[in-house]
PDBML (XML) file of the C-alpha atoms, coordinates in Angstrom:
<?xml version="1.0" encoding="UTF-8" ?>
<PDBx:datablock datablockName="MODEL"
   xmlns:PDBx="http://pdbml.pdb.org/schema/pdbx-v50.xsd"
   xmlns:xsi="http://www.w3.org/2001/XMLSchema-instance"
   xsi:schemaLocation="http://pdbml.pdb.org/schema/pdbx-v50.xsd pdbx-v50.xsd">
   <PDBx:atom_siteCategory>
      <PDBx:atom_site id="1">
         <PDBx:B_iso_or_equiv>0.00</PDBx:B_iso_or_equiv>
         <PDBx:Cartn_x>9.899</PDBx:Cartn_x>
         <PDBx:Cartn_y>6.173</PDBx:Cartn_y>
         <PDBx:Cartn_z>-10.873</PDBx:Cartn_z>
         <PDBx:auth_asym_id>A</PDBx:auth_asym_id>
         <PDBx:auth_atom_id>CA</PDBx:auth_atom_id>
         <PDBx:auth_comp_id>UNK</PDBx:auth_comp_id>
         <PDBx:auth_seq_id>1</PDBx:auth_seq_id>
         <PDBx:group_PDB>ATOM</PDBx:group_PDB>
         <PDBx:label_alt_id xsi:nil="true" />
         <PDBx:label_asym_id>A</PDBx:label_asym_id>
         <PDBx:label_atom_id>CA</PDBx:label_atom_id>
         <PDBx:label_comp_id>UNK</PDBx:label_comp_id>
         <PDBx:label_entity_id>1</PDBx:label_entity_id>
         <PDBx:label_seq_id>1</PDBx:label_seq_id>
         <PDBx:occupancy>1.00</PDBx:occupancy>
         <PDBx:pdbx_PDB_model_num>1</PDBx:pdbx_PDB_model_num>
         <PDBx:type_symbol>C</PDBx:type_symbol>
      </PDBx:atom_site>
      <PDBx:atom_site id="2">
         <PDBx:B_iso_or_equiv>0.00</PDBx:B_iso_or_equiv>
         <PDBx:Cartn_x>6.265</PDBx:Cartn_x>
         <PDBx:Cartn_y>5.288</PDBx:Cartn_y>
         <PDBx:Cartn_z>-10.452</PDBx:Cartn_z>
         <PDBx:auth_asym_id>A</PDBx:auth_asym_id>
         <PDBx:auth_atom_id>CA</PDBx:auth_atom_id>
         <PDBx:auth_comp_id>UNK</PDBx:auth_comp_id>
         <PDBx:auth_seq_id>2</PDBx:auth_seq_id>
         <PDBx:group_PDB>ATOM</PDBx:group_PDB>
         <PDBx:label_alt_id xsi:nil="true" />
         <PDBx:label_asym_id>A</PDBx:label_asym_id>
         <PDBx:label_atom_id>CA</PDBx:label_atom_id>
         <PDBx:label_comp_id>UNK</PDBx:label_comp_id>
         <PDBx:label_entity_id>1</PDBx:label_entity_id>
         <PDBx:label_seq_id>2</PDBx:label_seq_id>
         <PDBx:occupancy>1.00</PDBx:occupancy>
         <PDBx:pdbx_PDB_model_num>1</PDBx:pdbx_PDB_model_num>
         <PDBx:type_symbol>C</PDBx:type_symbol>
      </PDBx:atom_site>
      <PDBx:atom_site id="3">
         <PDBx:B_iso_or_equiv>0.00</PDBx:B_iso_or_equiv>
         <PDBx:Cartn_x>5.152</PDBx:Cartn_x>
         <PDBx:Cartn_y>8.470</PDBx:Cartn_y>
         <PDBx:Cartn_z>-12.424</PDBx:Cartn_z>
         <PDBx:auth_asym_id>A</PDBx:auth_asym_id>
         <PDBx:auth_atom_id>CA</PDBx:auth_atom_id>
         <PDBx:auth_comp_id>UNK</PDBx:auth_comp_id>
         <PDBx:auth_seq_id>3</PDBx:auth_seq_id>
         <PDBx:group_PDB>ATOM</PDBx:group_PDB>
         <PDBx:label_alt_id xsi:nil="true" />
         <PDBx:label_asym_id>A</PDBx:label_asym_id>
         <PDBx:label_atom_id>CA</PDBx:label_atom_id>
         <PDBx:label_comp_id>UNK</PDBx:label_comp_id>
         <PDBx:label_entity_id>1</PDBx:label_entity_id>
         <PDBx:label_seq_id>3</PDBx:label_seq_id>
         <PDBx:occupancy>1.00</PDBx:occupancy>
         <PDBx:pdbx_PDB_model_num>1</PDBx:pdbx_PDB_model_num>
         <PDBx:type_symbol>C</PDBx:type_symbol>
      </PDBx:atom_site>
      <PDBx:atom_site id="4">
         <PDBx:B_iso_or_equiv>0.00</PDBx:B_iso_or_equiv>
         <PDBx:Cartn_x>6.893</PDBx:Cartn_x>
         <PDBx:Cartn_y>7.801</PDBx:Cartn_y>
         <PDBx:Cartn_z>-15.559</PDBx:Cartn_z>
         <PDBx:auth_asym_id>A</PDBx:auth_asym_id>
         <PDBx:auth_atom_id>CA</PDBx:auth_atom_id>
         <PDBx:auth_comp_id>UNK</PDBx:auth_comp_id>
         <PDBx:auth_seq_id>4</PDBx:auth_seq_id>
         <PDBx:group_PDB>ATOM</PDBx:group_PDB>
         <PDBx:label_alt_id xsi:nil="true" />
         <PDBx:label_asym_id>A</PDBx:label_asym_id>
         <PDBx:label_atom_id>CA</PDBx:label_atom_id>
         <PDBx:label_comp_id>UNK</PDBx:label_comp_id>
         <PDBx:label_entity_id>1</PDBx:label_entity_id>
         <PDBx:label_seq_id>4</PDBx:label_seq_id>
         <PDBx:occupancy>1.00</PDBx:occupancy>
         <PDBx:pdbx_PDB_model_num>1</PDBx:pdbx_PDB_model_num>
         <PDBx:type_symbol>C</PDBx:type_symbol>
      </PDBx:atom_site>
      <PDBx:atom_site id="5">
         <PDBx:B_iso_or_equiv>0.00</PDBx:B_iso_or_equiv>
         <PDBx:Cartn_x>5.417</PDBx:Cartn_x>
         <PDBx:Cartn_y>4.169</PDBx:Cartn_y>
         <PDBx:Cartn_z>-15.924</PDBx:Cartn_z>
         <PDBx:auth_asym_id>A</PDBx:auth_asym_id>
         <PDBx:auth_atom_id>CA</PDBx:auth_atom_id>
         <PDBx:auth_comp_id>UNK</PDBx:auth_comp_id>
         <PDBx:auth_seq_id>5</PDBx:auth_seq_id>
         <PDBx:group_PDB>ATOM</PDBx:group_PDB>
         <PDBx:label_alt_id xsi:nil="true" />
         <PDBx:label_asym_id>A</PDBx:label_asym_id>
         <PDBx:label_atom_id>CA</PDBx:label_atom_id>
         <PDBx:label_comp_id>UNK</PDBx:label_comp_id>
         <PDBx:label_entity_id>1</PDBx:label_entity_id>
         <PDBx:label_seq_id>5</PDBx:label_seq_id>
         <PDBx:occupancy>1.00</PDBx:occupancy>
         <PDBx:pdbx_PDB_model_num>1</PDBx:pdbx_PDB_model_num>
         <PDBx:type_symbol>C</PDBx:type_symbol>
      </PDBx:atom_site>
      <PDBx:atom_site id="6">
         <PDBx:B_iso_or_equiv>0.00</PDBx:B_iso_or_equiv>
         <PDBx:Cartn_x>2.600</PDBx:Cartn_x>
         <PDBx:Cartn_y>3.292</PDBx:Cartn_y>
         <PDBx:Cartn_z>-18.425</PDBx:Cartn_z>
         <PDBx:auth_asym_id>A</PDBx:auth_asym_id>
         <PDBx:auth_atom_id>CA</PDBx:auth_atom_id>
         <PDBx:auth_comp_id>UNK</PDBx:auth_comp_id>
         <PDBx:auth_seq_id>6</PDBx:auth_seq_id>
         <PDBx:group_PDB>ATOM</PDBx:group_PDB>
         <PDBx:label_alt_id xsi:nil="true" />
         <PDBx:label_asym_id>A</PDBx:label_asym_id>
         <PDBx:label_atom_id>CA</PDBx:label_atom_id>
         <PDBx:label_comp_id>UNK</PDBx:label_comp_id>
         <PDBx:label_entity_id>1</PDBx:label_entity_id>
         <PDBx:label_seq_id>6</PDBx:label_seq_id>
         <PDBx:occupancy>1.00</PDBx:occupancy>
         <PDBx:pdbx_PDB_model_num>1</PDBx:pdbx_PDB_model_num>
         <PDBx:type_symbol>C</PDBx:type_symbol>
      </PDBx:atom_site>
      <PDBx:atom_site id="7">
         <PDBx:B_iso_or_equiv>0.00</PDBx:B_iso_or_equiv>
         <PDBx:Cartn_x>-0.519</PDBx:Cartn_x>
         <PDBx:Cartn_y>2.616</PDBx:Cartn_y>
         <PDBx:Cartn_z>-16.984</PDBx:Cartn_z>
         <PDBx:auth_asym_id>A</PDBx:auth_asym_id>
         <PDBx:auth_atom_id>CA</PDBx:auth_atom_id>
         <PDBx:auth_comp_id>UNK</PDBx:auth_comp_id>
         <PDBx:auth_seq_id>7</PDBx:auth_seq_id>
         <PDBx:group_PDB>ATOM</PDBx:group_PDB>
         <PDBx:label_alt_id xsi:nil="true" />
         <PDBx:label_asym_id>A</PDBx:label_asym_id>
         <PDBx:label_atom_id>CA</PDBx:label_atom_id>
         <PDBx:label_comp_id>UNK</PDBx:label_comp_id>
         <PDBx:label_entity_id>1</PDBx:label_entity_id>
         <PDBx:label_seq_id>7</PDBx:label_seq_id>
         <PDBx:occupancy>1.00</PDBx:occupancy>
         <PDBx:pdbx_PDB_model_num>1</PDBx:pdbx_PDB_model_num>
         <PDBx:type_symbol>C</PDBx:type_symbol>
      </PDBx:atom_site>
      <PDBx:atom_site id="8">
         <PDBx:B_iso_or_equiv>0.00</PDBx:B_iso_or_equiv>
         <PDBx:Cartn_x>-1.052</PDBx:Cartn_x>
         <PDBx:Cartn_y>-0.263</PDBx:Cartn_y>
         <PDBx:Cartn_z>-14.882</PDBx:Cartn_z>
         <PDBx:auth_asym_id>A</PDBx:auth_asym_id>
         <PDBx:auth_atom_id>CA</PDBx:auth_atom_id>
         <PDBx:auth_comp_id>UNK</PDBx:auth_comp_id>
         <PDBx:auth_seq_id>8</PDBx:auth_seq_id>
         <PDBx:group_PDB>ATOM</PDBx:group_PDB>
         <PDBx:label_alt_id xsi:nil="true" />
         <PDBx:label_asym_id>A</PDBx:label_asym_id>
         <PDBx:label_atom_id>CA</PDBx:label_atom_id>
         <PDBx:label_comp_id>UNK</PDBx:label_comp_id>
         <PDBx:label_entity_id>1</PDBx:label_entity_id>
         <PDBx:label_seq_id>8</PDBx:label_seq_id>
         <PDBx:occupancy>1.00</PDBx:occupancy>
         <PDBx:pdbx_PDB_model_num>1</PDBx:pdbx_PDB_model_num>
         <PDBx:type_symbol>C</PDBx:type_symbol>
      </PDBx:atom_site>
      <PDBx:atom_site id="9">
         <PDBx:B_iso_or_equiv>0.00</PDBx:B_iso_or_equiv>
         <PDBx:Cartn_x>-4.245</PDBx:Cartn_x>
         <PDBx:Cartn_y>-2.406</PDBx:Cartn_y>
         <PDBx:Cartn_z>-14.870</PDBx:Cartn_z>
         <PDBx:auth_asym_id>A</PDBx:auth_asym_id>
         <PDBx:auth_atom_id>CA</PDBx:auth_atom_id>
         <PDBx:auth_comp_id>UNK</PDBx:auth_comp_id>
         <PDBx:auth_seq_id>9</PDBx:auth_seq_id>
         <PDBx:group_PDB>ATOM</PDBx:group_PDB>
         <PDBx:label_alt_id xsi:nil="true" />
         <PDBx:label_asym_id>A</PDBx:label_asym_id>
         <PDBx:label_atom_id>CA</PDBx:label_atom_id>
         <PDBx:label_comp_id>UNK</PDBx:label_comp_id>
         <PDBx:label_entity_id>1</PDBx:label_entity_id>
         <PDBx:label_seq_id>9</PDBx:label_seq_id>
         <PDBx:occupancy>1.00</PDBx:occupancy>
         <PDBx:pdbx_PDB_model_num>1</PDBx:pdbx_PDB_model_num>
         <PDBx:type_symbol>C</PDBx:type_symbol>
      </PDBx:atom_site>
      <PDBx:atom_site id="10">
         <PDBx:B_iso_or_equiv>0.00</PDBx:B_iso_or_equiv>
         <PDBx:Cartn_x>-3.816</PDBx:Cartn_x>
         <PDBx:Cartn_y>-4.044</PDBx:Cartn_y>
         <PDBx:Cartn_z>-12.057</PDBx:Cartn_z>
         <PDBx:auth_asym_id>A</PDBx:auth_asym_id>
         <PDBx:auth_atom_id>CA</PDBx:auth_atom_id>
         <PDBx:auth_comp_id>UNK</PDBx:auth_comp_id>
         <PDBx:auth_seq_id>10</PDBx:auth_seq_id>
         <PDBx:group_PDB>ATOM</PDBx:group_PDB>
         <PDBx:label_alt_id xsi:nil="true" />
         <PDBx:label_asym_id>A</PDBx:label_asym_id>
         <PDBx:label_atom_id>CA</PDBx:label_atom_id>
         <PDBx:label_comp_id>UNK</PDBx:label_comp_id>
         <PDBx:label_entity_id>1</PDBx:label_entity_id>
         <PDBx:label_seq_id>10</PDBx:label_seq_id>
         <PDBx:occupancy>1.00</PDBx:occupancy>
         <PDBx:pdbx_PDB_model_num>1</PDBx:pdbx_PDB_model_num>
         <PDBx:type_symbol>C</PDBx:type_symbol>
      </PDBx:atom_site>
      <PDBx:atom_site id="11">
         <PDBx:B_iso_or_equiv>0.00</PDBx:B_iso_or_equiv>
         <PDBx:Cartn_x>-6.699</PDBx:Cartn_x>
         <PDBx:Cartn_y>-5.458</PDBx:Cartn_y>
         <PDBx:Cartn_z>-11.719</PDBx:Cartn_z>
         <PDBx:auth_asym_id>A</PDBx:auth_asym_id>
         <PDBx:auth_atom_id>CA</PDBx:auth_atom_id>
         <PDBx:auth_comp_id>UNK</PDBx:auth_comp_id>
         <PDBx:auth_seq_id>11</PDBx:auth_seq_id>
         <PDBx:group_PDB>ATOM</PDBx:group_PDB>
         <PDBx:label_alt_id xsi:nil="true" />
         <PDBx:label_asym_id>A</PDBx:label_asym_id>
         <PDBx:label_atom_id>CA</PDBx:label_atom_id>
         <PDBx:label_comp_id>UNK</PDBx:label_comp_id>
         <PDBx:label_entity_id>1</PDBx:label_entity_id>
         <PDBx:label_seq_id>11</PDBx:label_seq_id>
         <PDBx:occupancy>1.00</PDBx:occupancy>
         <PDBx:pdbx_PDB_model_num>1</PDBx:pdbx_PDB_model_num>
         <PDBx:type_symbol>C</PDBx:type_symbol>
      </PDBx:atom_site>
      <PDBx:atom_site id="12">
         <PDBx:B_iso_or_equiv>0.00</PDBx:B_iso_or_equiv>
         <PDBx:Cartn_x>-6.124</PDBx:Cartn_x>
         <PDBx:Cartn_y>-7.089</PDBx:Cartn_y>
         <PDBx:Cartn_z>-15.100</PDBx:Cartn_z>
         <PDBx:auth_asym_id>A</PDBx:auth_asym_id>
         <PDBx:auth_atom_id>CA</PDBx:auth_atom_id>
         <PDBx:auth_comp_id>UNK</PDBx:auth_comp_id>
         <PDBx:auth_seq_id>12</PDBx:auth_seq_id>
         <PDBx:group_PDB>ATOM</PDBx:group_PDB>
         <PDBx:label_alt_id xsi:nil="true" />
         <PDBx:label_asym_id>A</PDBx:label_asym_id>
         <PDBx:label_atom_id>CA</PDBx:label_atom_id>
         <PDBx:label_comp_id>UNK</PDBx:label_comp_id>
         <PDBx:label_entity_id>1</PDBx:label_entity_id>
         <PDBx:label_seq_id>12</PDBx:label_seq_id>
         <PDBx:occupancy>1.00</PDBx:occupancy>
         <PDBx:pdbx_PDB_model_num>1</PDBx:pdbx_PDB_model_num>
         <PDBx:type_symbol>C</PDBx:type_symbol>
      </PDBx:atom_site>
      <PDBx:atom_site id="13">
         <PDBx:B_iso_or_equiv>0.00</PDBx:B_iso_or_equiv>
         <PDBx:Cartn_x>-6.908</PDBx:Cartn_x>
         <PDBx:Cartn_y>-11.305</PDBx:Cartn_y>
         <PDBx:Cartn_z>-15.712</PDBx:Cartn_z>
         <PDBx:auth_asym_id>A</PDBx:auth_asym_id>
         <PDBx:auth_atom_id>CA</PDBx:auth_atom_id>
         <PDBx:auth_comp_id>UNK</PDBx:auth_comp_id>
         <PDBx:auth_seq_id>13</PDBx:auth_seq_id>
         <PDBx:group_PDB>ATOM</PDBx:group_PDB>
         <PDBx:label_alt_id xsi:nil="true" />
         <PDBx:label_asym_id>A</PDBx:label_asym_id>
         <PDBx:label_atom_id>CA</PDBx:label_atom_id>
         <PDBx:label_comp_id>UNK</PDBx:label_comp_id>
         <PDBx:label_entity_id>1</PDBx:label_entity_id>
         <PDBx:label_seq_id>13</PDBx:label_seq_id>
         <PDBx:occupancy>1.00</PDBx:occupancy>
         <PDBx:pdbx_PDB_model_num>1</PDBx:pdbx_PDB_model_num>
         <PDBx:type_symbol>C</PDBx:type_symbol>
      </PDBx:atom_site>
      <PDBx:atom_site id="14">
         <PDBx:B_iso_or_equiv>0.00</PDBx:B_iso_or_equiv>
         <PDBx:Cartn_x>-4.223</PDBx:Cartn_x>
         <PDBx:Cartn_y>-11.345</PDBx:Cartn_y>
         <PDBx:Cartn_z>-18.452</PDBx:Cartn_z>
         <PDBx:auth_asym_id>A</PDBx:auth_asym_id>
         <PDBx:auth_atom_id>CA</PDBx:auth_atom_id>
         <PDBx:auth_comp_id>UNK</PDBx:auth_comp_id>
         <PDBx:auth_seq_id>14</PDBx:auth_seq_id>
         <PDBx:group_PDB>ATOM</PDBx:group_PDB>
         <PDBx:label_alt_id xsi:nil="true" />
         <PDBx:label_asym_id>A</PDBx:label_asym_id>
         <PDBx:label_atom_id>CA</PDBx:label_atom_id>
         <PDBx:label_comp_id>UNK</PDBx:label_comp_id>
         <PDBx:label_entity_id>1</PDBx:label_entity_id>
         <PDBx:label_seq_id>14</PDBx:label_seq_id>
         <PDBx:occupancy>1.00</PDBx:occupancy>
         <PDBx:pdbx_PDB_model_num>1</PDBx:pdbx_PDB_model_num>
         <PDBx:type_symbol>C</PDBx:type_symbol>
      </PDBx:atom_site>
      <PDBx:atom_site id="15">
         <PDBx:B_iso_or_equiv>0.00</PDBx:B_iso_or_equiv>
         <PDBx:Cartn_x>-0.673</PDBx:Cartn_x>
         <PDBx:Cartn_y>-10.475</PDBx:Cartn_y>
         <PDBx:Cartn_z>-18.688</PDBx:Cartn_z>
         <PDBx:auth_asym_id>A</PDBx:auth_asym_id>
         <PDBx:auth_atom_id>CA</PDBx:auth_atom_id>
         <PDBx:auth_comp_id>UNK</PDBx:auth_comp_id>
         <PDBx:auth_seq_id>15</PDBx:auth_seq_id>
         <PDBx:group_PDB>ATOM</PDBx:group_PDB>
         <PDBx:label_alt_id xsi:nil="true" />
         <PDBx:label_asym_id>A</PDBx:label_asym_id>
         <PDBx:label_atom_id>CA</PDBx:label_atom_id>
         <PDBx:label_comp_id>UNK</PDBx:label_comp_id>
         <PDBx:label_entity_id>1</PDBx:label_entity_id>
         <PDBx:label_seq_id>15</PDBx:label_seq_id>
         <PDBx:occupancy>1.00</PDBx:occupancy>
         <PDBx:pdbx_PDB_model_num>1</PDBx:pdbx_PDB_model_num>
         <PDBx:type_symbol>C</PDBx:type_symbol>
      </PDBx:atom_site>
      <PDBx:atom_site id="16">
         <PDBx:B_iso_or_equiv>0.00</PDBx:B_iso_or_equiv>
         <PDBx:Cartn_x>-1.099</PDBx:Cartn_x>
         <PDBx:Cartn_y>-8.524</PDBx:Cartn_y>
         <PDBx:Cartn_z>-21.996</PDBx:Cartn_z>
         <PDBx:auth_asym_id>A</PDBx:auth_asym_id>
         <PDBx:auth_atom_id>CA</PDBx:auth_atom_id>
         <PDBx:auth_comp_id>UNK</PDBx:auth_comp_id>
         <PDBx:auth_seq_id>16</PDBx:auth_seq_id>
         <PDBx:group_PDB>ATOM</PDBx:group_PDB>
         <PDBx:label_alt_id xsi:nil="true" />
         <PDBx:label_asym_id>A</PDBx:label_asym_id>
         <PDBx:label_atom_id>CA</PDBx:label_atom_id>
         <PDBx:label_comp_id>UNK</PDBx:label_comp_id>
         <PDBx:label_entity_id>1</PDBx:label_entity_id>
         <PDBx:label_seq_id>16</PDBx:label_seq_id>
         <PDBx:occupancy>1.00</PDBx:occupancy>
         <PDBx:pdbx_PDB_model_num>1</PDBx:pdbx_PDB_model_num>
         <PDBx:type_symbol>C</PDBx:type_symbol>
      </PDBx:atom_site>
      <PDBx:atom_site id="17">
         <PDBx:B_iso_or_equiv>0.00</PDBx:B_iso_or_equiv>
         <PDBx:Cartn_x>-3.865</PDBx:Cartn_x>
         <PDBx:Cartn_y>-6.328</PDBx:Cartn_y>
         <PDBx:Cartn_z>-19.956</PDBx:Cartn_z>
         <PDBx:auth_asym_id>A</PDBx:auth_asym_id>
         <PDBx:auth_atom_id>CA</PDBx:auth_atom_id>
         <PDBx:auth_comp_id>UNK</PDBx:auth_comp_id>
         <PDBx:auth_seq_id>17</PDBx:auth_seq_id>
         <PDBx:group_PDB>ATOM</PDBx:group_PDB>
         <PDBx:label_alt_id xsi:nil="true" />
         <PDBx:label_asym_id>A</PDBx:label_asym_id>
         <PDBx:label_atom_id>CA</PDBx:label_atom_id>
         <PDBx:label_comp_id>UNK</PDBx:label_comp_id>
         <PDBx:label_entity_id>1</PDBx:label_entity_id>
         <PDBx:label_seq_id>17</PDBx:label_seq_id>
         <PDBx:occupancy>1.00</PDBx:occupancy>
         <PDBx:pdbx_PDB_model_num>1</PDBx:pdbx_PDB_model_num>
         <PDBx:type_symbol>C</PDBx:type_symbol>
      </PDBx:atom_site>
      <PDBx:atom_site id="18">
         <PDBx:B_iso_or_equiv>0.00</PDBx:B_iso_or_equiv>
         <PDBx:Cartn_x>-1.740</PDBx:Cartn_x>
         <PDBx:Cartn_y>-4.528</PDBx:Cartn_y>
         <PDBx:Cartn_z>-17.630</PDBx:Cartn_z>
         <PDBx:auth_asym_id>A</PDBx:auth_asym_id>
         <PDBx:auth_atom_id>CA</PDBx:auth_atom_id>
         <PDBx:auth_comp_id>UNK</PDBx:auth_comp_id>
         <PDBx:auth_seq_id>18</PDBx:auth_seq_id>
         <PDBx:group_PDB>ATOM</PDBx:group_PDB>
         <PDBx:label_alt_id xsi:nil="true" />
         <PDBx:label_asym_id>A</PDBx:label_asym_id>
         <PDBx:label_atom_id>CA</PDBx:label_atom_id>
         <PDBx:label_comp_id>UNK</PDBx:label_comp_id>
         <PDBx:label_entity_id>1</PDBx:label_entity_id>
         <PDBx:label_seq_id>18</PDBx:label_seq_id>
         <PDBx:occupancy>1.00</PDBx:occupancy>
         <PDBx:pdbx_PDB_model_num>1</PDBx:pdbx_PDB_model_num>
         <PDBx:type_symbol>C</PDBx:type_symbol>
      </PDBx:atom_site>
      <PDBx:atom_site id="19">
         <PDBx:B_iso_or_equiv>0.00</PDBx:B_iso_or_equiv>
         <PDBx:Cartn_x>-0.190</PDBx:Cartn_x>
         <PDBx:Cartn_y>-2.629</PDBx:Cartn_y>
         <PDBx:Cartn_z>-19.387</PDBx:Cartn_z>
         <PDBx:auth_asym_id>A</PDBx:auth_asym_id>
         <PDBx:auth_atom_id>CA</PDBx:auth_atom_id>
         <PDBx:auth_comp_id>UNK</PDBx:auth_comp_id>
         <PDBx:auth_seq_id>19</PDBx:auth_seq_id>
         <PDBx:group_PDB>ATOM</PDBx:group_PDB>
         <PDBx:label_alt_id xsi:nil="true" />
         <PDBx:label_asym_id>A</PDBx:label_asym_id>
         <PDBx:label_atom_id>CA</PDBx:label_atom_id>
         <PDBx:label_comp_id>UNK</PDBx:label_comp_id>
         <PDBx:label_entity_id>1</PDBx:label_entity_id>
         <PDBx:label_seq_id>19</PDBx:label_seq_id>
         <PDBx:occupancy>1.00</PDBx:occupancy>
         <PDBx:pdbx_PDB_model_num>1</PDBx:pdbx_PDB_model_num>
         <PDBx:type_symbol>C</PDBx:type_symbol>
      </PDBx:atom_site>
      <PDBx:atom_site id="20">
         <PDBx:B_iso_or_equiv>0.00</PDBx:B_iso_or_equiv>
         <PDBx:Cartn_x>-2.286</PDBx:Cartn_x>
         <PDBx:Cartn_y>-1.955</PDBx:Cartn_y>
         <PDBx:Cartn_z>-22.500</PDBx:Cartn_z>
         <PDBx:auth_asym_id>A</PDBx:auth_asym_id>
         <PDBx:auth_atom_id>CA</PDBx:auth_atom_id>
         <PDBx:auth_comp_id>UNK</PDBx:auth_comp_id>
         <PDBx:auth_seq_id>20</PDBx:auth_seq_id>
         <PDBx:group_PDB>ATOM</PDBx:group_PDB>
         <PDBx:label_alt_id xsi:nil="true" />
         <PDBx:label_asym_id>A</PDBx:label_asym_id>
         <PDBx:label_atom_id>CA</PDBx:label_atom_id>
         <PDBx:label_comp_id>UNK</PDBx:label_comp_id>
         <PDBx:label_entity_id>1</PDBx:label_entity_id>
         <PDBx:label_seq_id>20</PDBx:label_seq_id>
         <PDBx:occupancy>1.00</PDBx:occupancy>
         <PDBx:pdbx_PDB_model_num>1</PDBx:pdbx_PDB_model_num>
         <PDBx:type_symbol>C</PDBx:type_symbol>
      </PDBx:atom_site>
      <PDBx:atom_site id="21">
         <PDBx:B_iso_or_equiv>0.00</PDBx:B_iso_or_equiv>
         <PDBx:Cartn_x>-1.176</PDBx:Cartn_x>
         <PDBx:Cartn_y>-2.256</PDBx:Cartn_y>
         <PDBx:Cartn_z>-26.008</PDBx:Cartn_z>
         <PDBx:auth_asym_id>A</PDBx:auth_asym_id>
         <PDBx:auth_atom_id>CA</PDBx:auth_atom_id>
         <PDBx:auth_comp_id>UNK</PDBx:auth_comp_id>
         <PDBx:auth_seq_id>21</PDBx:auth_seq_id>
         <PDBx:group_PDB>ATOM</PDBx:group_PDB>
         <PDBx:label_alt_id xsi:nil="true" />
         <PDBx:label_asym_id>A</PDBx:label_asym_id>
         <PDBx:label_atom_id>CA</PDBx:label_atom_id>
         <PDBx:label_comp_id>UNK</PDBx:label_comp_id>
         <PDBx:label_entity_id>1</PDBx:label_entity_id>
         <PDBx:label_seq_id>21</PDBx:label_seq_id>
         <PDBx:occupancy>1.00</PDBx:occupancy>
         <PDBx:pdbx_PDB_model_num>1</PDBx:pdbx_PDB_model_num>
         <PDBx:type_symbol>C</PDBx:type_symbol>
      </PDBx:atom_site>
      <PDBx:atom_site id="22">
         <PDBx:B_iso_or_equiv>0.00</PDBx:B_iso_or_equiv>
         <PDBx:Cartn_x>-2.886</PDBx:Cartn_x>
         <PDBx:Cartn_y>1.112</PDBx:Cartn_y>
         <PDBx:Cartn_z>-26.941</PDBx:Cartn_z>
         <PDBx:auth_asym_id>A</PDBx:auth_asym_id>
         <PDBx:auth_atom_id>CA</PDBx:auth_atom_id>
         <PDBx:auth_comp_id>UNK</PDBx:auth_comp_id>
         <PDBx:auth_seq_id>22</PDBx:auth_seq_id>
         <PDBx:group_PDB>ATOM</PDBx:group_PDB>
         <PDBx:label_alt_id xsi:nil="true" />
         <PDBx:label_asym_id>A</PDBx:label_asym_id>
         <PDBx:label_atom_id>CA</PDBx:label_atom_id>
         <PDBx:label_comp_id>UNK</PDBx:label_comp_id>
         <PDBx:label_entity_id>1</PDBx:label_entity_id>
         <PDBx:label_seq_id>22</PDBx:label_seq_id>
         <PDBx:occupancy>1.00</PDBx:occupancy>
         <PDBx:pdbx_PDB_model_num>1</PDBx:pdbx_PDB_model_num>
         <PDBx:type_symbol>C</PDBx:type_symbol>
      </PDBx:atom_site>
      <PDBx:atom_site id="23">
         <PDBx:B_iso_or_equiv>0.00</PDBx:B_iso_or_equiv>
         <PDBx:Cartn_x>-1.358</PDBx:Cartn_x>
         <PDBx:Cartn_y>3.349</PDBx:Cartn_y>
         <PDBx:Cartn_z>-23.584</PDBx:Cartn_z>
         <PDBx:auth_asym_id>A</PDBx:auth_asym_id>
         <PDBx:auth_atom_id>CA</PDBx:auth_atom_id>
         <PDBx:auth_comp_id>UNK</PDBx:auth_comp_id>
         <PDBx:auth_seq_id>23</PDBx:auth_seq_id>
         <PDBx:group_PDB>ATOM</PDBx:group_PDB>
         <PDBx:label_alt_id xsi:nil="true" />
         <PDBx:label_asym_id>A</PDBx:label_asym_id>
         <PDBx:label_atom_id>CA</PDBx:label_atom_id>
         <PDBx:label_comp_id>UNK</PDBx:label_comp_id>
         <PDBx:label_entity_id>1</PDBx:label_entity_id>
         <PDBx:label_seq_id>23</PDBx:label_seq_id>
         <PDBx:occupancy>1.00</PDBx:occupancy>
         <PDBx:pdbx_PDB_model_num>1</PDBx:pdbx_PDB_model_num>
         <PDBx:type_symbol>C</PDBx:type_symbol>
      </PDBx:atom_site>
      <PDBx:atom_site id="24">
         <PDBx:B_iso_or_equiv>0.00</PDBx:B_iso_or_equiv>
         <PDBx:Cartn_x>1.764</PDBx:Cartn_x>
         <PDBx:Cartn_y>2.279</PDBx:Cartn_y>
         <PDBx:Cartn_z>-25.202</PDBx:Cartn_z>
         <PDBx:auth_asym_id>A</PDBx:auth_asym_id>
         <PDBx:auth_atom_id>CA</PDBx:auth_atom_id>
         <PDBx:auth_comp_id>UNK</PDBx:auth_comp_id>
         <PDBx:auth_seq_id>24</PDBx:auth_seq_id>
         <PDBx:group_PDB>ATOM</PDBx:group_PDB>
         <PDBx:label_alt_id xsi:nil="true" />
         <PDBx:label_asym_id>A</PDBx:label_asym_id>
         <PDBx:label_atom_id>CA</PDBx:label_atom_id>
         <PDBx:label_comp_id>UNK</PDBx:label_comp_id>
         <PDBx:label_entity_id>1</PDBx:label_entity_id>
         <PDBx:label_seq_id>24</PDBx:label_seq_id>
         <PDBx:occupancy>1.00</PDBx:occupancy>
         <PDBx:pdbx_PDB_model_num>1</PDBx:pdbx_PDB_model_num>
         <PDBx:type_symbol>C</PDBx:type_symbol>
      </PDBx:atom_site>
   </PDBx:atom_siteCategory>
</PDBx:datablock>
């Protein structure tokens, strides 16, 4: 499933910055 998910920031300090308002 791993290749259909939106890009993951995993490296991220906030929730809302893993996965990024604008890659959805």
């Amino acid at each position: 499933i791993s290749a259909f998910l939106p890009p993951c920031h995993e490296d991220a300090d906030r929730p809302e910055d893993v996965y990024k308002f604008e890659d959805i």
